[in-house]
PDB file of N, CA and C in Angstrom:
ATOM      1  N   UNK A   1     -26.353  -1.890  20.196  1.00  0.00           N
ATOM      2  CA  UNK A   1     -25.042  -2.185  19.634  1.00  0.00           C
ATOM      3  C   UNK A   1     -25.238  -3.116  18.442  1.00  0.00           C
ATOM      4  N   UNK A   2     -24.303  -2.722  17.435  1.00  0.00           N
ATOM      5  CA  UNK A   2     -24.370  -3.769  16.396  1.00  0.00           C
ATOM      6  C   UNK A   2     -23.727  -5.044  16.361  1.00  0.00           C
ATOM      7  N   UNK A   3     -24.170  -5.584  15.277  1.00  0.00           N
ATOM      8  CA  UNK A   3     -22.884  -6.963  15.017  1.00  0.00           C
ATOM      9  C   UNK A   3     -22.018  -6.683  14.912  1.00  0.00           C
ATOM     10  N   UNK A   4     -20.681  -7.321  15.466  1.00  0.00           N
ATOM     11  CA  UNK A   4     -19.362  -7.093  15.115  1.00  0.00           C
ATOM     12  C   UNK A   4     -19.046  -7.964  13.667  1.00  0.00           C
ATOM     13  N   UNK A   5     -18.400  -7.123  12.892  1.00  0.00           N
ATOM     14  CA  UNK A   5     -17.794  -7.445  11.907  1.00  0.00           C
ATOM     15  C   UNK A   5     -17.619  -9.322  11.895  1.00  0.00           C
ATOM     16  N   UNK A   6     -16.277  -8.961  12.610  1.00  0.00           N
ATOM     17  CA  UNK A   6     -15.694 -10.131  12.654  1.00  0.00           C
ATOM     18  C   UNK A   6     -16.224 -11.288  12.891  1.00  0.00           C
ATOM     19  N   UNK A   7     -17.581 -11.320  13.681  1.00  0.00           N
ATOM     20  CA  UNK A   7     -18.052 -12.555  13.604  1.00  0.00           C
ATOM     21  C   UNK A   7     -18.781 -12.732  12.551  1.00  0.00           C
ATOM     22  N   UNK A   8     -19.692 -11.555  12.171  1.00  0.00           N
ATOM     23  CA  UNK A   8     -20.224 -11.900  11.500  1.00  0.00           C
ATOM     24  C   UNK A   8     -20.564 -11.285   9.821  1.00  0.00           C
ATOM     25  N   UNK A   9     -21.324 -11.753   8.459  1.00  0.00           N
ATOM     26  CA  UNK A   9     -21.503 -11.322   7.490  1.00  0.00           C
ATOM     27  C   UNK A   9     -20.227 -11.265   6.150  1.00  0.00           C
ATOM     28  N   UNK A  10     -18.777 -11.098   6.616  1.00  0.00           N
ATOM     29  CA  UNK A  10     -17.689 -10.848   5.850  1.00  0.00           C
ATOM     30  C   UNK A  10     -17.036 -12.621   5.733  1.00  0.00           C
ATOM     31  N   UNK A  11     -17.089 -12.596   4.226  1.00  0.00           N
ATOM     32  CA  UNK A  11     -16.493 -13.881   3.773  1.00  0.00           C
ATOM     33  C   UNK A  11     -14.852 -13.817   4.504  1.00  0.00           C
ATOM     34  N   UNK A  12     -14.986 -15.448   4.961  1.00  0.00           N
ATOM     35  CA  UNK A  12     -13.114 -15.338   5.401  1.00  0.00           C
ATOM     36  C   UNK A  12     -12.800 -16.085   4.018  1.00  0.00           C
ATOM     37  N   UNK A  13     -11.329 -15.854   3.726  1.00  0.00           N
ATOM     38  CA  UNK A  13     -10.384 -16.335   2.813  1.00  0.00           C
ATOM     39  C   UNK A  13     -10.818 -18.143   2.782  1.00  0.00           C
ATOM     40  N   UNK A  14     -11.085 -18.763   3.797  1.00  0.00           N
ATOM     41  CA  UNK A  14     -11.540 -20.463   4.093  1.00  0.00           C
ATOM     42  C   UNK A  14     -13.122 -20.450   3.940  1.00  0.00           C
ATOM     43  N   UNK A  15     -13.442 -19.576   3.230  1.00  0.00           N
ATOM     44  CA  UNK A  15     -15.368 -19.977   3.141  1.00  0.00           C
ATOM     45  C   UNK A  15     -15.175 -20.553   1.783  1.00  0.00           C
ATOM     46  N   UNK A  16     -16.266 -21.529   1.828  1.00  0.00           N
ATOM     47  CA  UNK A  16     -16.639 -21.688   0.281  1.00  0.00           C
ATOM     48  C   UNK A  16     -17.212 -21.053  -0.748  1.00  0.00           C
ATOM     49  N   UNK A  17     -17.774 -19.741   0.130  1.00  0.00           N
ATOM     50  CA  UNK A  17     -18.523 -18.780  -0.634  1.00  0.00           C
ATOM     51  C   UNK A  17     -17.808 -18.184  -1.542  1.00  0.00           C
ATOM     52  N   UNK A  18     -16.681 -18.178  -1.057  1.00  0.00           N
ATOM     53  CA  UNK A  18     -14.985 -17.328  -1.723  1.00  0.00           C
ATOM     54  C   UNK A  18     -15.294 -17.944  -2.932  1.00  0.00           C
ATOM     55  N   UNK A  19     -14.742 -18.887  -3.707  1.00  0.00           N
ATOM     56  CA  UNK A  19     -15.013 -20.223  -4.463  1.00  0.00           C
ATOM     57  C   UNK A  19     -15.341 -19.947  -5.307  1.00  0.00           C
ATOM     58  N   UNK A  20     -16.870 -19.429  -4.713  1.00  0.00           N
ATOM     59  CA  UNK A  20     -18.397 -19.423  -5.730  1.00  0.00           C
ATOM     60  C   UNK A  20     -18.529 -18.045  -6.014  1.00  0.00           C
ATOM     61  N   UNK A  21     -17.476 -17.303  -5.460  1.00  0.00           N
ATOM     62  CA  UNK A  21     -18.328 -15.791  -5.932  1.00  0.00           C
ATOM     63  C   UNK A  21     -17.247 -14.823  -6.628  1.00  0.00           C
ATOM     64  N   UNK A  22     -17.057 -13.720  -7.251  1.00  0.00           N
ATOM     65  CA  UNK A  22     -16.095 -12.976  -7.842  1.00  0.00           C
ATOM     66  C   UNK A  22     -15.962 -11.577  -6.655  1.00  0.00           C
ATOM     67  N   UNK A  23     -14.845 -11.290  -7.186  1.00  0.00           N
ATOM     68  CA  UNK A  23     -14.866 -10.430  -6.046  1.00  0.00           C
ATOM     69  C   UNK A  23     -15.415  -9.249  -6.101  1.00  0.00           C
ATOM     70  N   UNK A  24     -15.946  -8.494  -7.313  1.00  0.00           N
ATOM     71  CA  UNK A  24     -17.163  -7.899  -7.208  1.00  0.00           C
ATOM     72  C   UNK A  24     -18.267  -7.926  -6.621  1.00  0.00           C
ATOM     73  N   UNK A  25     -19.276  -9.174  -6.787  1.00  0.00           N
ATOM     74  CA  UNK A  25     -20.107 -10.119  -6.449  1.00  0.00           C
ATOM     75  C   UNK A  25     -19.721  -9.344  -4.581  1.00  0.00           C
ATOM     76  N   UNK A  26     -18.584 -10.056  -3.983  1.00  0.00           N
ATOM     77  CA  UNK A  26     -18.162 -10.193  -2.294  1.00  0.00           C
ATOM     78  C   UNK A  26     -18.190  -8.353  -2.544  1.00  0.00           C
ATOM     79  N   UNK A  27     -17.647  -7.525  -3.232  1.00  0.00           N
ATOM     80  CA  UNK A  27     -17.204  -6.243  -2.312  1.00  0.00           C
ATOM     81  C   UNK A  27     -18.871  -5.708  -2.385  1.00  0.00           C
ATOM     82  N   UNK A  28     -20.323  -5.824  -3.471  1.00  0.00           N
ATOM     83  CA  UNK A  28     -21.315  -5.925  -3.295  1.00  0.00           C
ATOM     84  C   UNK A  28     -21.924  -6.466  -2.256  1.00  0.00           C
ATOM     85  N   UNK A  29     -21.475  -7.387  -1.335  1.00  0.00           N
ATOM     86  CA  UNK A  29     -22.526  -7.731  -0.432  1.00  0.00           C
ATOM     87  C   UNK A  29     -21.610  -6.740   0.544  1.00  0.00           C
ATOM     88  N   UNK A  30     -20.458  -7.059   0.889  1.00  0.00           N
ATOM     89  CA  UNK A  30     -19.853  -5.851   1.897  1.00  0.00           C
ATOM     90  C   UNK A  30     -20.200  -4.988   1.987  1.00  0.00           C
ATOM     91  N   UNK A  31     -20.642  -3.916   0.924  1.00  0.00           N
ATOM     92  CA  UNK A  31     -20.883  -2.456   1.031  1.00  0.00           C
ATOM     93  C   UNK A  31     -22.592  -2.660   1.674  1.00  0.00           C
ATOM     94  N   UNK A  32     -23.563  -3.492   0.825  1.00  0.00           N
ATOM     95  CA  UNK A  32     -24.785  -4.055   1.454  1.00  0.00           C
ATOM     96  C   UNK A  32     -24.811  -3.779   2.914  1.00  0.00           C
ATOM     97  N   UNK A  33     -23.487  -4.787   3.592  1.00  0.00           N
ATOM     98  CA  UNK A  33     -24.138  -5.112   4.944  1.00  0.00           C
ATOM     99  C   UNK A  33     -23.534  -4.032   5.785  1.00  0.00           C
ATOM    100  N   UNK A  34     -22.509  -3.172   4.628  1.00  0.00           N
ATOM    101  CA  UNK A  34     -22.207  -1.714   5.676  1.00  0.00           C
ATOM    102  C   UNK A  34     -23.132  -1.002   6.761  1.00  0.00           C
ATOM    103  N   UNK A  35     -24.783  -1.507   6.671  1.00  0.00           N
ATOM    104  CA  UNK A  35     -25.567  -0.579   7.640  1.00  0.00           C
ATOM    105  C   UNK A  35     -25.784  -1.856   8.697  1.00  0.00           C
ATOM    106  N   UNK A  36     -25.656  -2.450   8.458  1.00  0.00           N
ATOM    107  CA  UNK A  36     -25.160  -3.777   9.475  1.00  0.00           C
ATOM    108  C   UNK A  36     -24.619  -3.258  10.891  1.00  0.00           C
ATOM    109  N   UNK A  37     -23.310  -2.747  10.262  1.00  0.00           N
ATOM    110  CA  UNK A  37     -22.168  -2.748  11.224  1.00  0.00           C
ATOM    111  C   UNK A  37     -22.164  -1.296  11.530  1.00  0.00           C
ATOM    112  N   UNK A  38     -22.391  -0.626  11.276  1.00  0.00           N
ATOM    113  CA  UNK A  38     -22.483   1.039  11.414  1.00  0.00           C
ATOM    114  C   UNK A  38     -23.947   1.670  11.645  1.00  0.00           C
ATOM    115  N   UNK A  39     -23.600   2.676  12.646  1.00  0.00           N
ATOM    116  CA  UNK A  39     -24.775   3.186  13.491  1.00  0.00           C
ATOM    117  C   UNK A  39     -23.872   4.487  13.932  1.00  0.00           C
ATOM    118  N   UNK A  40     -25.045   5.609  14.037  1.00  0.00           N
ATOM    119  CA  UNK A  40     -24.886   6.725  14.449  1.00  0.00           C
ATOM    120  C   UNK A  40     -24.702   6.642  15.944  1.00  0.00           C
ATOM    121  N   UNK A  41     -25.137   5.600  16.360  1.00  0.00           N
ATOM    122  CA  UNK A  41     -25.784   5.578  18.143  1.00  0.00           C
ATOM    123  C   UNK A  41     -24.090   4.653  18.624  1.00  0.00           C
ATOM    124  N   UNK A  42     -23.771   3.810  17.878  1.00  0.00           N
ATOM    125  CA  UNK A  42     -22.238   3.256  18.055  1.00  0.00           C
ATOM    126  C   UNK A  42     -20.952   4.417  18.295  1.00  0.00           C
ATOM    127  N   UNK A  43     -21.492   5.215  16.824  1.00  0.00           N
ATOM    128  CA  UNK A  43     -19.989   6.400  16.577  1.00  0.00           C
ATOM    129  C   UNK A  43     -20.681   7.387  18.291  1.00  0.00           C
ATOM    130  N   UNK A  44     -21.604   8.005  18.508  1.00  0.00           N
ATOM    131  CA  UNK A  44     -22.000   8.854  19.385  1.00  0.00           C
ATOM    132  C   UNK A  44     -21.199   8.040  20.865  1.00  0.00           C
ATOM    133  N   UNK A  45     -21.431   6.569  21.257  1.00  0.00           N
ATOM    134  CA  UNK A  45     -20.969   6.207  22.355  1.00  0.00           C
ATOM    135  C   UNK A  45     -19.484   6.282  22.009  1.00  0.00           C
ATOM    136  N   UNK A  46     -19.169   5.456  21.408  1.00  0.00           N
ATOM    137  CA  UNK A  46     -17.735   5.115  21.177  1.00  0.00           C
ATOM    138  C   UNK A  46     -16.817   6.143  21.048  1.00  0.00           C
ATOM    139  N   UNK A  47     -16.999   7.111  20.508  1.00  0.00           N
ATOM    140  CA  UNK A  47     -16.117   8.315  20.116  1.00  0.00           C
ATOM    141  C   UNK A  47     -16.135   9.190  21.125  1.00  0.00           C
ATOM    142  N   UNK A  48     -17.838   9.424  21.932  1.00  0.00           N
ATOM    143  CA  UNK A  48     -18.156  10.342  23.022  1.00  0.00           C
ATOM    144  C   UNK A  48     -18.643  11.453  22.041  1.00  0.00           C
ATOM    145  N   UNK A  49     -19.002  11.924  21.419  1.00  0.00           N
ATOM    146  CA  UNK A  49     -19.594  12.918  20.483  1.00  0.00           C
ATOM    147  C   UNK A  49     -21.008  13.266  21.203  1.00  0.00           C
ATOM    148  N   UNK A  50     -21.140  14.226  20.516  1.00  0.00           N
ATOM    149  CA  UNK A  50     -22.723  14.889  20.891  1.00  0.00           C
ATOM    150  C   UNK A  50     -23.410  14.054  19.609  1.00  0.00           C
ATOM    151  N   UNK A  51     -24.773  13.751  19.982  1.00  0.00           N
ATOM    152  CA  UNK A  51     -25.752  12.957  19.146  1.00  0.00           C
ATOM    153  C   UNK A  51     -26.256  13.828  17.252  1.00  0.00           C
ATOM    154  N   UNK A  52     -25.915  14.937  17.322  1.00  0.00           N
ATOM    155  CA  UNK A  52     -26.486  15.427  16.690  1.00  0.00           C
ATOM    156  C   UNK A  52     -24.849  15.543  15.372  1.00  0.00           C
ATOM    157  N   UNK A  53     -23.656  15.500  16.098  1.00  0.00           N
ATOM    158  CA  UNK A  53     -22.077  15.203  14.946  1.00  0.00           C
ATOM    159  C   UNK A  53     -22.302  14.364  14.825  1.00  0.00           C
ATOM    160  N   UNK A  54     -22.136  13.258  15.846  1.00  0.00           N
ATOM    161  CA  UNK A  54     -22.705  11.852  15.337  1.00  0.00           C
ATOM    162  C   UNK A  54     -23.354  11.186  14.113  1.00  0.00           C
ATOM    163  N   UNK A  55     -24.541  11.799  13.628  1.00  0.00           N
ATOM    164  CA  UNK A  55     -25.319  11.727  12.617  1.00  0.00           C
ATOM    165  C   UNK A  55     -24.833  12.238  12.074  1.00  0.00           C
ATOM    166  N   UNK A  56     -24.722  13.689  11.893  1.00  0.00           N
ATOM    167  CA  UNK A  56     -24.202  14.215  10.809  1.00  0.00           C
ATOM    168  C   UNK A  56     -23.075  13.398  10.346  1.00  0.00           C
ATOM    169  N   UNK A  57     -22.128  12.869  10.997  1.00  0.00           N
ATOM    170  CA  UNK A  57     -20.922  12.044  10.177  1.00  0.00           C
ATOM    171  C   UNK A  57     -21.828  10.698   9.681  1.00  0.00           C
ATOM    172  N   UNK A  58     -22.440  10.226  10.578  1.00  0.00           N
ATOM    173  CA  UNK A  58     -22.591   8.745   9.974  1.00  0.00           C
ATOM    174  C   UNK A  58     -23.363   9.105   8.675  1.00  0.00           C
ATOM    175  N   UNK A  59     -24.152  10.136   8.188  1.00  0.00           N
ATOM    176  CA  UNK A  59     -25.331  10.986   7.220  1.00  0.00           C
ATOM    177  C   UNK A  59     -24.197  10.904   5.769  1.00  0.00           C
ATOM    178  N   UNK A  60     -23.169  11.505   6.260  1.00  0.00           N
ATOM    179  CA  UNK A  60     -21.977  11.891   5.323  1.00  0.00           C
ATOM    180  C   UNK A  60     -21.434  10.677   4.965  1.00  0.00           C
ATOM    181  N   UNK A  61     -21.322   9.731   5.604  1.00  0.00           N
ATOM    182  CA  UNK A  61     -20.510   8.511   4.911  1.00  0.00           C
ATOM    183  C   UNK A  61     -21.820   7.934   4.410  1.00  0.00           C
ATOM    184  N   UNK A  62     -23.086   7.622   4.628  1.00  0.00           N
ATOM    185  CA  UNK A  62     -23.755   6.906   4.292  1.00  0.00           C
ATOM    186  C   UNK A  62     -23.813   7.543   2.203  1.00  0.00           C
ATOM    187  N   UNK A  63     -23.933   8.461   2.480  1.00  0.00           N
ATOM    188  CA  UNK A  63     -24.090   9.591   1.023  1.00  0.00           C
ATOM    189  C   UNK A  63     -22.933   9.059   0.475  1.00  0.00           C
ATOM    190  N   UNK A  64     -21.643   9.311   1.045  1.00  0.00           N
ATOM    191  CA  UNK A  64     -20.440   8.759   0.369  1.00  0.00           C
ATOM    192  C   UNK A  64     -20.258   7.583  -0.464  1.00  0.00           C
ATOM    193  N   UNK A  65     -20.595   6.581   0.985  1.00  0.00           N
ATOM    194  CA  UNK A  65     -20.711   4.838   0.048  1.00  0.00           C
ATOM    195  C   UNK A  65     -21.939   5.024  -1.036  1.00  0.00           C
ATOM    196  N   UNK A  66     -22.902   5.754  -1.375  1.00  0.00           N
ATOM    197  CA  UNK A  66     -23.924   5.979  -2.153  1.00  0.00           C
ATOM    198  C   UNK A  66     -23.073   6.065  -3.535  1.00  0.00           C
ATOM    199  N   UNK A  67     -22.439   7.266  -3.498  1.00  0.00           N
ATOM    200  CA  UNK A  67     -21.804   8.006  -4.234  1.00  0.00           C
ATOM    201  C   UNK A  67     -20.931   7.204  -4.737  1.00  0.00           C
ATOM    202  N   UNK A  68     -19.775   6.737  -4.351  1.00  0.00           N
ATOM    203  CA  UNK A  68     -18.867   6.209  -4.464  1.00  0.00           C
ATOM    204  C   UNK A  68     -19.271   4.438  -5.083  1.00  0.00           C
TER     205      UNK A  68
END
């Protein structure tokens, strides 16, 4: 299982990091720590999927945030 978001990696509105950084700068580390928080083996439990859609979706967004 991964890190949850919420505790961890995503600037809150009360960090000082906010402050110091532009929000380019912040949506750059976000997209970064996107493999952080996302896993094929998460979507496969959580959703109940067969292992092999699983990937294939997490495959497809990973290409996406590439792309995008």
């Amino acid at each position: 299982m991964r890190k949850s978001p919420s505790k961890h990696g995503y600037i809150s509105s009360s960090s000082p990091l906010k402050n110091h950084m532009s929000r380019p700068s912040q949506l750059v580390l976000l997209q970064e720590s996107f493999y952080n928080y996302a896993s094929a083996d998460d979507l496969t439990s959580k959703l109940h999927l067969p292992h092999k859609l699983s990937t294939l979706i997490y495959n497809y967004w990973k290409l996406k945030r590439k792309v995008g």
